[in-house]
Protein backbone atom coordinates (compact mmCIF):
# COMPACT_ATOMS: atom_id res chain seq x y z
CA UNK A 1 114.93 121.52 85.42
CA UNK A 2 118.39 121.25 83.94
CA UNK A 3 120.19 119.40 86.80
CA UNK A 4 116.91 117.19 87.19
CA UNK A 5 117.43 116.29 83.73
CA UNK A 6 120.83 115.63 84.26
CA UNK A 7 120.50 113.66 87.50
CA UNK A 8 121.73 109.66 87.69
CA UNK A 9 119.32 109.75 90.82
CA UNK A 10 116.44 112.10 92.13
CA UNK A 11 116.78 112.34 96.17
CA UNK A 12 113.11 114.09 97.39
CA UNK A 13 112.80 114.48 101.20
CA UNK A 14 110.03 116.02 103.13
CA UNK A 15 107.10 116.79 100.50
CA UNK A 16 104.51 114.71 99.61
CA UNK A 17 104.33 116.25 96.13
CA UNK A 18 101.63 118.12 96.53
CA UNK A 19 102.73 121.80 95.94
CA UNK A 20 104.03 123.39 92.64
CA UNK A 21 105.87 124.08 90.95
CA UNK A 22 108.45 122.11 92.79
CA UNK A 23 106.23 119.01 92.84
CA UNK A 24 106.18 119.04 89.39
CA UNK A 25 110.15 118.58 88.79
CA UNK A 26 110.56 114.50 89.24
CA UNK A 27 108.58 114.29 85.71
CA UNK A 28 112.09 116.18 84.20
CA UNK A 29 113.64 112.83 85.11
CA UNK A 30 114.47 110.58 82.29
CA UNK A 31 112.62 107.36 82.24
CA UNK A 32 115.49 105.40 83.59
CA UNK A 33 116.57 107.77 86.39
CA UNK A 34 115.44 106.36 90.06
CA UNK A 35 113.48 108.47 92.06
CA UNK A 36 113.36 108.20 95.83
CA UNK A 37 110.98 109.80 98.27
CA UNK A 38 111.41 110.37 101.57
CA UNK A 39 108.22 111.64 103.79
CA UNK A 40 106.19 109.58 106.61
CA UNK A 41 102.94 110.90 104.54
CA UNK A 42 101.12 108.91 101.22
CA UNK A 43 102.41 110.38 97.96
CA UNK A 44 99.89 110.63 95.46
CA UNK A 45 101.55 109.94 92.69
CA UNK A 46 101.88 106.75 90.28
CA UNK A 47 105.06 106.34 88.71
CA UNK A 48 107.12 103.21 88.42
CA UNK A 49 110.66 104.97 89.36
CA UNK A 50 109.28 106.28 92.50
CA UNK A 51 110.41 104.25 95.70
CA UNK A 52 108.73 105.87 98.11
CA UNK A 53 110.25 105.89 101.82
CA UNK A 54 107.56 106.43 104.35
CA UNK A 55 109.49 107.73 107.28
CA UNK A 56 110.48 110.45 108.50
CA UNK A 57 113.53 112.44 107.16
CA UNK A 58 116.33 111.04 109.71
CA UNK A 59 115.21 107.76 109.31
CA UNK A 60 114.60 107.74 105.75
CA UNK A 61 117.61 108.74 104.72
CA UNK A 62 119.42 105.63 106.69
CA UNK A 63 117.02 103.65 104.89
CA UNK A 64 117.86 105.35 101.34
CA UNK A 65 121.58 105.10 102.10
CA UNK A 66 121.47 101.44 102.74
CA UNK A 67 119.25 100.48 99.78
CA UNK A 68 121.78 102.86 97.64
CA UNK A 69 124.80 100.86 99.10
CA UNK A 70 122.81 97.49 97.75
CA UNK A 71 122.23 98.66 94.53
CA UNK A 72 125.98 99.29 94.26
């Protein structure tokens, strides 16, 4: 919970958020920290700093590093 808290960006890769309690630890976040998921499944979850990357992990995480290199 602590380094979630403390995170400038939350990096999830391979769960749909559907078991807990490790699910459960984006919503430690603060309201203006980015969250990114990566997972080729629908996340069911509603939350305006989620970008969610449907793909799969290798892929995703090309995709993440390019839209992280944009941001920049």
């Amino acid at each position: 919970i602590n380094a979630v808290e403390a995170a400038d960006i939350i990096l999830i890769v391979g769960t749909s958020l559907q078991v807990y309690p490790a699910a459960g630890l984006y919503m430690y976040a603060s309201l203006d920290t980015p969250i990114y998921i990566i997972d080729p499944k629908d996340v069911p979850v509603r939350d305006s700093r989620i970008t969610h990357i449907k793909d799969v992990a290798t892929k995703g995480m090309e995709t993440f590093k390019n839209l992280i290199k944009s941001a920049d």
